[in-house]
C-alpha atoms as a PDB file:
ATOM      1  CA  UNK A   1     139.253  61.570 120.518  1.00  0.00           C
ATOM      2  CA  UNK A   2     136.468  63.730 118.491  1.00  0.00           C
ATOM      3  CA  UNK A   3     135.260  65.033 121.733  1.00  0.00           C
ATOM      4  CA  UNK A   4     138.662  65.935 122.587  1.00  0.00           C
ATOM      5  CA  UNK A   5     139.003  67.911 119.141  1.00  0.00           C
ATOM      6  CA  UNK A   6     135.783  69.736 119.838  1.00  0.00           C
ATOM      7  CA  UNK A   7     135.461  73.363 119.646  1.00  0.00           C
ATOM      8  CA  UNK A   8     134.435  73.756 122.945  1.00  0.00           C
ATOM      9  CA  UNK A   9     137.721  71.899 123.920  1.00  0.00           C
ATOM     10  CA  UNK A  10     139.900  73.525 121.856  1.00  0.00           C
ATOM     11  CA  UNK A  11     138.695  76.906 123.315  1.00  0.00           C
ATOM     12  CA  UNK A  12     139.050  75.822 126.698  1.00  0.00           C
ATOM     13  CA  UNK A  13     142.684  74.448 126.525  1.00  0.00           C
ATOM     14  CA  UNK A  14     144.043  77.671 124.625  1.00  0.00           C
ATOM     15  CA  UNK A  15     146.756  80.054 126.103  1.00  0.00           C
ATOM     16  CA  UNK A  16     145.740  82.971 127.815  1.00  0.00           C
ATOM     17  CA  UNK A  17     146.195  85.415 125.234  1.00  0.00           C
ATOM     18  CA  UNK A  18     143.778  83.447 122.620  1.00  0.00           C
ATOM     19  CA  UNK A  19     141.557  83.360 125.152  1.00  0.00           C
ATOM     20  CA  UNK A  20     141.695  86.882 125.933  1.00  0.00           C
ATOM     21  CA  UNK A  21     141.065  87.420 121.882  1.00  0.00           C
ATOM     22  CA  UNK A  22     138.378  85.397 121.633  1.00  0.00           C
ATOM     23  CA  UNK A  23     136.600  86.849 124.141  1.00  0.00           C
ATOM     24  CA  UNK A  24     136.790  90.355 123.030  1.00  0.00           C
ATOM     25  CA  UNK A  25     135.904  89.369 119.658  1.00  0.00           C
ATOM     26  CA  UNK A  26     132.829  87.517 120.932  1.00  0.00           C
ATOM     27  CA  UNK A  27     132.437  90.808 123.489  1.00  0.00           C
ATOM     28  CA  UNK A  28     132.109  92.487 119.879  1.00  0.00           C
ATOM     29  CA  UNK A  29     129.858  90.465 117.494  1.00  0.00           C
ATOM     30  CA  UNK A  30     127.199  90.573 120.536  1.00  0.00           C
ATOM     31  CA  UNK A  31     127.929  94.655 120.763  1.00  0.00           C
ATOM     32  CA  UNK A  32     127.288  94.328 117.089  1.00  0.00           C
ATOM     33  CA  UNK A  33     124.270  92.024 116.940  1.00  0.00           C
ATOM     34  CA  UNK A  34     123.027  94.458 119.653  1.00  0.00           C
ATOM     35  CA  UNK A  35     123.655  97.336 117.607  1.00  0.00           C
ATOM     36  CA  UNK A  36     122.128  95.701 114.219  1.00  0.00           C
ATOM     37  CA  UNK A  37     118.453  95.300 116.091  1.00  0.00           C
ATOM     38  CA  UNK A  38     118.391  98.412 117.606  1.00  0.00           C
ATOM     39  CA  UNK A  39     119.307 100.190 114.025  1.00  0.00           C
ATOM     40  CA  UNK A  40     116.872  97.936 112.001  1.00  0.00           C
ATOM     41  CA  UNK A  41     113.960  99.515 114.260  1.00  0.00           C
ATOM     42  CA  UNK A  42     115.276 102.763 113.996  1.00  0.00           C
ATOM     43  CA  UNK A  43     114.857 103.246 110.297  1.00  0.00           C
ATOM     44  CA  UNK A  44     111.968 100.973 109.911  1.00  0.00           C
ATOM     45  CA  UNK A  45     110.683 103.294 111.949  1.00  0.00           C
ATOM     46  CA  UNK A  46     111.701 105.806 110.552  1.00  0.00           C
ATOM     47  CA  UNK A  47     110.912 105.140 107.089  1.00  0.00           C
ATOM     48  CA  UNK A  48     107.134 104.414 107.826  1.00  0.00           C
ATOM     49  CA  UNK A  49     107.282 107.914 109.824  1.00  0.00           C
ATOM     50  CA  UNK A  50     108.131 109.647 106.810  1.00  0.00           C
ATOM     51  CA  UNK A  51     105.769 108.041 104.488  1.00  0.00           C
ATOM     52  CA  UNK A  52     102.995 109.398 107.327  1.00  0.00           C
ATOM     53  CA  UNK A  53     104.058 112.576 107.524  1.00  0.00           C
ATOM     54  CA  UNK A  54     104.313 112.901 103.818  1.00  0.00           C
ATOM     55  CA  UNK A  55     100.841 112.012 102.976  1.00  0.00           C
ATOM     56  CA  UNK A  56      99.631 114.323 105.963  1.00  0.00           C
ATOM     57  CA  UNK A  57     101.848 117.196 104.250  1.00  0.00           C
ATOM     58  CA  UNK A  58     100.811 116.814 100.873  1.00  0.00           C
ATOM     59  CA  UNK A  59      96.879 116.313 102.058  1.00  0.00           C
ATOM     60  CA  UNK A  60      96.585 120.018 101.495  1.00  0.00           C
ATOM     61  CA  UNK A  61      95.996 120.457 105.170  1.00  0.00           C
ATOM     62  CA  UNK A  62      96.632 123.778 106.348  1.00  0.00           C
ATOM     63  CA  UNK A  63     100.265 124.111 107.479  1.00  0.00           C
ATOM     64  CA  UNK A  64      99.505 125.632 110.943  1.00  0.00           C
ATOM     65  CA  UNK A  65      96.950 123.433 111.894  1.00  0.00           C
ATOM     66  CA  UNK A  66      99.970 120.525 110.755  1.00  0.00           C
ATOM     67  CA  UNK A  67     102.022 122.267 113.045  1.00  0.00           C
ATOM     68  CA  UNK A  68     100.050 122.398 115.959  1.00  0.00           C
ATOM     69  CA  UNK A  69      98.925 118.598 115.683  1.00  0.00           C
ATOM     70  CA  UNK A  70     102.348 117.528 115.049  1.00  0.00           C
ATOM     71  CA  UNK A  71     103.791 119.544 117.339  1.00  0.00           C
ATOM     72  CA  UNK A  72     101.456 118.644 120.312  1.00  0.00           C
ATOM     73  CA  UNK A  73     101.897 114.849 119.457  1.00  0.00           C
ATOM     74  CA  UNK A  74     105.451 114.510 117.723  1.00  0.00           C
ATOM     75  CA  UNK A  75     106.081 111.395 116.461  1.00  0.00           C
ATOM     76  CA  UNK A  76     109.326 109.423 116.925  1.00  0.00           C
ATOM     77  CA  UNK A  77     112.211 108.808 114.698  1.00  0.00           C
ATOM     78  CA  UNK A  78     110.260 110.940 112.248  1.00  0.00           C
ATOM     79  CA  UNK A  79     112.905 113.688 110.606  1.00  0.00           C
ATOM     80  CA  UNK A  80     110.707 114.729 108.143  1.00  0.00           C
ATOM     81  CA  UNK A  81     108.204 116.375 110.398  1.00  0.00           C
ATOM     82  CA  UNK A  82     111.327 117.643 113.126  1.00  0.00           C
ATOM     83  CA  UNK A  83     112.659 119.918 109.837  1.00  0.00           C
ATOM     84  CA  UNK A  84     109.070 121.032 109.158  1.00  0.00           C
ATOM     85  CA  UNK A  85     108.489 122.175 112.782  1.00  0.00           C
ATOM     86  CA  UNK A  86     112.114 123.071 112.752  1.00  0.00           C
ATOM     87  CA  UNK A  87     110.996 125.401 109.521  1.00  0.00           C
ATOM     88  CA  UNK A  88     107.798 126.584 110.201  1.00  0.00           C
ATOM     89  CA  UNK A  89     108.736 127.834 113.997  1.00  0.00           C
ATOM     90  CA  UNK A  90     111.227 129.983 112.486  1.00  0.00           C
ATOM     91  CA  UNK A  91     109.072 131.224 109.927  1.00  0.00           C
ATOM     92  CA  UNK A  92     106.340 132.155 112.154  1.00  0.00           C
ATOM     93  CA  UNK A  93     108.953 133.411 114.222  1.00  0.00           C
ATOM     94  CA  UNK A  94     110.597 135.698 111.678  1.00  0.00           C
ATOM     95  CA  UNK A  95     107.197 136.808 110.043  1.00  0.00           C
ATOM     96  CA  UNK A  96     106.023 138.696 113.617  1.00  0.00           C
ATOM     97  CA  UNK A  97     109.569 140.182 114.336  1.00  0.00           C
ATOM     98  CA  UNK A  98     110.106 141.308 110.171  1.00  0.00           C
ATOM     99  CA  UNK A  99     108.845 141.926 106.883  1.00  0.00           C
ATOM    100  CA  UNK A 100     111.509 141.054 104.999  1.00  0.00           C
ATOM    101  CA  UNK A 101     110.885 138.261 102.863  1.00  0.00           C
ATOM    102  CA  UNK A 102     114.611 137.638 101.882  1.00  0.00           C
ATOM    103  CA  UNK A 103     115.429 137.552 105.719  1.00  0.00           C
ATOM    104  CA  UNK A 104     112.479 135.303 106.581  1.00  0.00           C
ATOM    105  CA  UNK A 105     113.476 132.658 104.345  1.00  0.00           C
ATOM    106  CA  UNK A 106     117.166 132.865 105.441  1.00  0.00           C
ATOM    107  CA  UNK A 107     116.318 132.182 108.704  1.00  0.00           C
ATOM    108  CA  UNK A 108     113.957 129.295 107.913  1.00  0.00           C
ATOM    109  CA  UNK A 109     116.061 127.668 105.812  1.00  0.00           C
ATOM    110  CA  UNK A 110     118.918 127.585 108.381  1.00  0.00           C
ATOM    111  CA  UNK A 111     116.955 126.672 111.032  1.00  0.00           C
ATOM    112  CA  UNK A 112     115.663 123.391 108.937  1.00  0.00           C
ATOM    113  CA  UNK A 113     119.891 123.021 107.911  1.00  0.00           C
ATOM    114  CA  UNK A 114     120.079 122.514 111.481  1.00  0.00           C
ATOM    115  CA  UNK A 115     117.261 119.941 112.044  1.00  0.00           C
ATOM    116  CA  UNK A 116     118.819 118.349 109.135  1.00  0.00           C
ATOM    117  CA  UNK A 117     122.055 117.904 110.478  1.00  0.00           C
ATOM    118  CA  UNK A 118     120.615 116.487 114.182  1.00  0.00           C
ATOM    119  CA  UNK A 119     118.926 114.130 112.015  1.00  0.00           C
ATOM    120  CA  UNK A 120     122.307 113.126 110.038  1.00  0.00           C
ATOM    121  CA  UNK A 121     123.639 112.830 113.652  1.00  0.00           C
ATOM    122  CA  UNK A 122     120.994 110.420 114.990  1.00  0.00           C
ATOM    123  CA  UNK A 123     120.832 108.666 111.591  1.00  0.00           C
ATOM    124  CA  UNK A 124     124.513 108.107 111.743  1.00  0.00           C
ATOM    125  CA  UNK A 125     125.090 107.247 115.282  1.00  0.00           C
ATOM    126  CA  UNK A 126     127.042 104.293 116.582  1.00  0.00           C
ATOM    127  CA  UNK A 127     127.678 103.469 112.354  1.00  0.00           C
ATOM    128  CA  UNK A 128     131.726 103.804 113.060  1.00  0.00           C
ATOM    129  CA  UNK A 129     131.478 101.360 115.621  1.00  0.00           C
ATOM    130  CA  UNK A 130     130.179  98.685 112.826  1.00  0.00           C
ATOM    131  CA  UNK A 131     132.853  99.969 110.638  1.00  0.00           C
ATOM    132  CA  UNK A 132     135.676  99.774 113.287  1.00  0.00           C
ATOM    133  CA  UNK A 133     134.922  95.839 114.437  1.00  0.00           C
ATOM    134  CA  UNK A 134     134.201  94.844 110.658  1.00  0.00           C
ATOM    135  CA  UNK A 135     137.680  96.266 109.709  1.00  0.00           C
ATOM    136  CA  UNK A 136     139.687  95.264 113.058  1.00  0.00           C
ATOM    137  CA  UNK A 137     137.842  91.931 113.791  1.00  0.00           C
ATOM    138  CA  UNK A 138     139.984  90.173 111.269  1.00  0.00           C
ATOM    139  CA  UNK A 139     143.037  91.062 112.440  1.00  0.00           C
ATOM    140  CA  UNK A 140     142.179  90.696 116.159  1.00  0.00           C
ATOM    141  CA  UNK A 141     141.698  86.896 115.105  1.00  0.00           C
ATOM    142  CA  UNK A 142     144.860  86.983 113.000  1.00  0.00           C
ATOM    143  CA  UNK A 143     146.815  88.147 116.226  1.00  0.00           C
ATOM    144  CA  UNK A 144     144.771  85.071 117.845  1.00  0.00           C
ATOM    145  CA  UNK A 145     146.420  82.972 115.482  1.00  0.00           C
ATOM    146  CA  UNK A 146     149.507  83.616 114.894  1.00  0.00           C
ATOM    147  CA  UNK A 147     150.068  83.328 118.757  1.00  0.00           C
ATOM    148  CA  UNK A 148     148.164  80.150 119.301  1.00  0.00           C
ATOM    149  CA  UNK A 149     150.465  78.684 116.069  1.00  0.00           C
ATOM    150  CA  UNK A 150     153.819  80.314 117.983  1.00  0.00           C
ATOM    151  CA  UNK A 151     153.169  79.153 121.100  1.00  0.00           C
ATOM    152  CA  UNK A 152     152.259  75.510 119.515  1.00  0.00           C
ATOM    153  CA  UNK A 153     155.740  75.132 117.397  1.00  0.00           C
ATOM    154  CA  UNK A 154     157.420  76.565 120.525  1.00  0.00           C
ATOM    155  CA  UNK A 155     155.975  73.887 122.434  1.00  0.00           C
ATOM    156  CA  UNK A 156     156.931  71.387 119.050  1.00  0.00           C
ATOM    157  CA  UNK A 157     160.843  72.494 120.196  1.00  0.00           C
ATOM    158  CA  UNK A 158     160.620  70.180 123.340  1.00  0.00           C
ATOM    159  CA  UNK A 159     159.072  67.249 121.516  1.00  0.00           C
ATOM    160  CA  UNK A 160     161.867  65.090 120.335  1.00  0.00           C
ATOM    161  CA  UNK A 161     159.311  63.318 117.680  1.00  0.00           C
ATOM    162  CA  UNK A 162     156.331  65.842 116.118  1.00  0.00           C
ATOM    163  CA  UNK A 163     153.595  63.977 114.679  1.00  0.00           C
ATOM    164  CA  UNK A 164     150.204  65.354 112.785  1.00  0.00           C
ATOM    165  CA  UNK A 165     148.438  64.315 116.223  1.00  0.00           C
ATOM    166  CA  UNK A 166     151.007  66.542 118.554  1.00  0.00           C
ATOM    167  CA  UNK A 167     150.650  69.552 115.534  1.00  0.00           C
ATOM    168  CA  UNK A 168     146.913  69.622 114.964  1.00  0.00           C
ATOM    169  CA  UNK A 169     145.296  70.235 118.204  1.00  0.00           C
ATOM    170  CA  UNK A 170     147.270  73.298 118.697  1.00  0.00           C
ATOM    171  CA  UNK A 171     147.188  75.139 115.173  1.00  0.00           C
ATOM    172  CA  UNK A 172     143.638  74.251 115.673  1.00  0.00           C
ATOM    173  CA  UNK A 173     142.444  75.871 118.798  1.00  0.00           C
ATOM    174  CA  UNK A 174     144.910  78.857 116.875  1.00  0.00           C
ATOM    175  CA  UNK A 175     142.787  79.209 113.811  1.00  0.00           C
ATOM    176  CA  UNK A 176     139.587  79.359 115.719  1.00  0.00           C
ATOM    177  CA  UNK A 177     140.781  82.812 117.185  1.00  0.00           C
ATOM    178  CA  UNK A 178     140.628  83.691 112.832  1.00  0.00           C
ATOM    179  CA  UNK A 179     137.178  82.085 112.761  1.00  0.00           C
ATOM    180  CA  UNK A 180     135.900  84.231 115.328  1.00  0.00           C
ATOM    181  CA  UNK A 181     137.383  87.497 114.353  1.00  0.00           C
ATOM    182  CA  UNK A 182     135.245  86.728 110.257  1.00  0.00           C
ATOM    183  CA  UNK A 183     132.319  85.834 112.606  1.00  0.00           C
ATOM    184  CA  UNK A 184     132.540  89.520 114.201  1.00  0.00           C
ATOM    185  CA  UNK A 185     133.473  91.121 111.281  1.00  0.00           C
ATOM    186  CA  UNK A 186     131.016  89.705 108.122  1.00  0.00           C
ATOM    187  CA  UNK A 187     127.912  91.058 110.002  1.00  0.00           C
ATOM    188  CA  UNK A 188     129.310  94.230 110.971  1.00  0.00           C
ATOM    189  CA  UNK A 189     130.674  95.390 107.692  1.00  0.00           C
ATOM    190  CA  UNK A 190     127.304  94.031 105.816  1.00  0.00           C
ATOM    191  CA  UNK A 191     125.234  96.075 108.752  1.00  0.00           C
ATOM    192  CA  UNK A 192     127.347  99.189 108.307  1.00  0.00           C
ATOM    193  CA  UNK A 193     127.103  99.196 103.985  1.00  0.00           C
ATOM    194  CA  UNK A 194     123.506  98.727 104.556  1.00  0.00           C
ATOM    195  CA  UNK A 195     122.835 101.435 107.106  1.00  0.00           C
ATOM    196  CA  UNK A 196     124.981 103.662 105.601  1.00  0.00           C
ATOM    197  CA  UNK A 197     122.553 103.280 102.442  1.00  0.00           C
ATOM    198  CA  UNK A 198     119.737 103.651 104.200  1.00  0.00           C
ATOM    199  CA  UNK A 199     120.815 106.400 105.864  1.00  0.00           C
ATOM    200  CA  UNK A 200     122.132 108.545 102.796  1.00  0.00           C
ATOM    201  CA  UNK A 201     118.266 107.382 101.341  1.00  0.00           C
ATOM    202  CA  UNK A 202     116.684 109.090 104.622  1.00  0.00           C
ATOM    203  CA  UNK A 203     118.631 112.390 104.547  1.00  0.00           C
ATOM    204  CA  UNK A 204     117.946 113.026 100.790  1.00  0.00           C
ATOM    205  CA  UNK A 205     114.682 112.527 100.836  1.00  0.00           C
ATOM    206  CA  UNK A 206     114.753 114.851 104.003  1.00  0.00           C
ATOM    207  CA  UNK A 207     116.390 117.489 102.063  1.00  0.00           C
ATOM    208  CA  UNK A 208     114.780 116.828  99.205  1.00  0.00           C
ATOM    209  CA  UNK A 209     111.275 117.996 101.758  1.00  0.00           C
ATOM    210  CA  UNK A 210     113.337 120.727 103.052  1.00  0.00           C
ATOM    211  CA  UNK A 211     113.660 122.396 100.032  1.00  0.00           C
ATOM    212  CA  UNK A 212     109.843 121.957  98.506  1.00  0.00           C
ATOM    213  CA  UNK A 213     108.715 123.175 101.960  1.00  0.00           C
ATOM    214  CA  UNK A 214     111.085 126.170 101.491  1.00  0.00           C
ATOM    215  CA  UNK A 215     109.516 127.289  97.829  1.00  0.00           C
ATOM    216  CA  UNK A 216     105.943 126.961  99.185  1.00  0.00           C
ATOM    217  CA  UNK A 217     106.775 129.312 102.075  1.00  0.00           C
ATOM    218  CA  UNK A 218     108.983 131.733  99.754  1.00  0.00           C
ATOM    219  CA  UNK A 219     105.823 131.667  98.021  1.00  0.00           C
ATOM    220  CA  UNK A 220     103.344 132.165 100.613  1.00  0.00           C
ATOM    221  CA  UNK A 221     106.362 134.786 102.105  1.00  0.00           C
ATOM    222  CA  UNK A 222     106.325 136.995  98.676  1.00  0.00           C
ATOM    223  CA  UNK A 223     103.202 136.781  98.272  1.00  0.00           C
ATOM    224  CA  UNK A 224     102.144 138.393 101.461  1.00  0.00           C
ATOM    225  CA  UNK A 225     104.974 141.180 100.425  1.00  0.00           C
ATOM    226  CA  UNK A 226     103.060 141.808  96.979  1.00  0.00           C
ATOM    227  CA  UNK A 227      99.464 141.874  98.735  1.00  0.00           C
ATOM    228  CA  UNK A 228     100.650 144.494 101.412  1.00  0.00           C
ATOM    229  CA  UNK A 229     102.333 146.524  98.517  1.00  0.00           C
END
């Protein structure tokens, strides 16, 4: 009898259409799990990029010799140092073509808005899936369940005696659809709070760099301006 109630049994003896729901809520949680490693090495790696390319920044290295070594050997996952080549391409750019500060920097500082928002992109990327099977997993399950439970009391309706042995296996193998669908969704909505923290942590600190690197080279831009003058 208890390896008749087992879950294995249970699964294997429900209708089609629990079936069918389990499945694509298992199809999920491993989509998920996936998801979760892949994102974990993403910002760790990220994170220890940006602690790299901060202490090579504020070495007092000479920016364009940090350009050219970061730009000949770039270094993955690092958004910090794609908005400074993103900024300092466009101001070496902009300081050969004019010699207008106040145009310079405009152009800089839209060209690192725009490395900024790549990085949001990549950051951000595949989070809504996390939020979509944390918030639909449950009630995936709950359709699961309130199927199995139908199709049980239909099948009750040709019994002419209904015990708690004839009841149980069926609401049983029905609730297990609602198990599943937590399973899928307590991971996912954890992963997605987290990542969404970590990601907001990223970006500010990225545009907290963007605009530090913009007042060195408004300075370095204005000064040149006074020193031709």
């Amino acid at each position: 009898m208890q390896s008749e109630l087992s879950v294995w049994y249970l699964i294997a003896s429900a209708g089609p259409v629990v079936q069918l729901v389990m499945l694509s809520l298992v199809m999920a949680s491993v989509a998920s799990w996936a998801l979760i490693v892949q994102r974990i090495k993403l910002y760790r790696q990220a994170r220890a990029a940006q602690q790299s390319f901060e202490e090579q920044f504020w070495s007092g290295m000479d920016l364009g010799k940090l350009y050219r070594d970061v730009s000949g050997n770039p270094t993955p996952n690092s958004g910090m140092e794609s908005v400074f080549r993103a900024g300092f391409k466009e101001f070496s750019r902009l300081r050969q073509q004019s010699q207008d500060g106040d145009a310079v920097m405009d152009g800089t500082q839209r060209a690192m808005r725009v490395a900024l928002s790549r990085e949001q992109e990549r950051l951000e990327a595949q989070l809504p899936f996390l939020a979509t099977v944390g918030s639909t997993s449950p009630y995936v399950g709950l359709f699961g369940t309130v199927w199995g439970i139908m199709n049980s009391f239909l099948g009750l309706a040709q019994v002419q005696q209904a015990t708690l042995a004839t009841v149980a296996p069926g609401i049983a193998e029905a609730l297990i659809a609602t198990a599943m669908g937590l399973f899928a969704a307590i991971p996912a909505v954890i992963a997605y709070n987290r990542f969404a923290a970590m990601s907001d942590a990223l970006l500010k600190n990225y545009e907290t760099f963007a605009e530090e690197f913009s007042s060195i080279l408004h300075r370095r831009v204005h000064s040149s301006e006074k020193s031709a003058a």
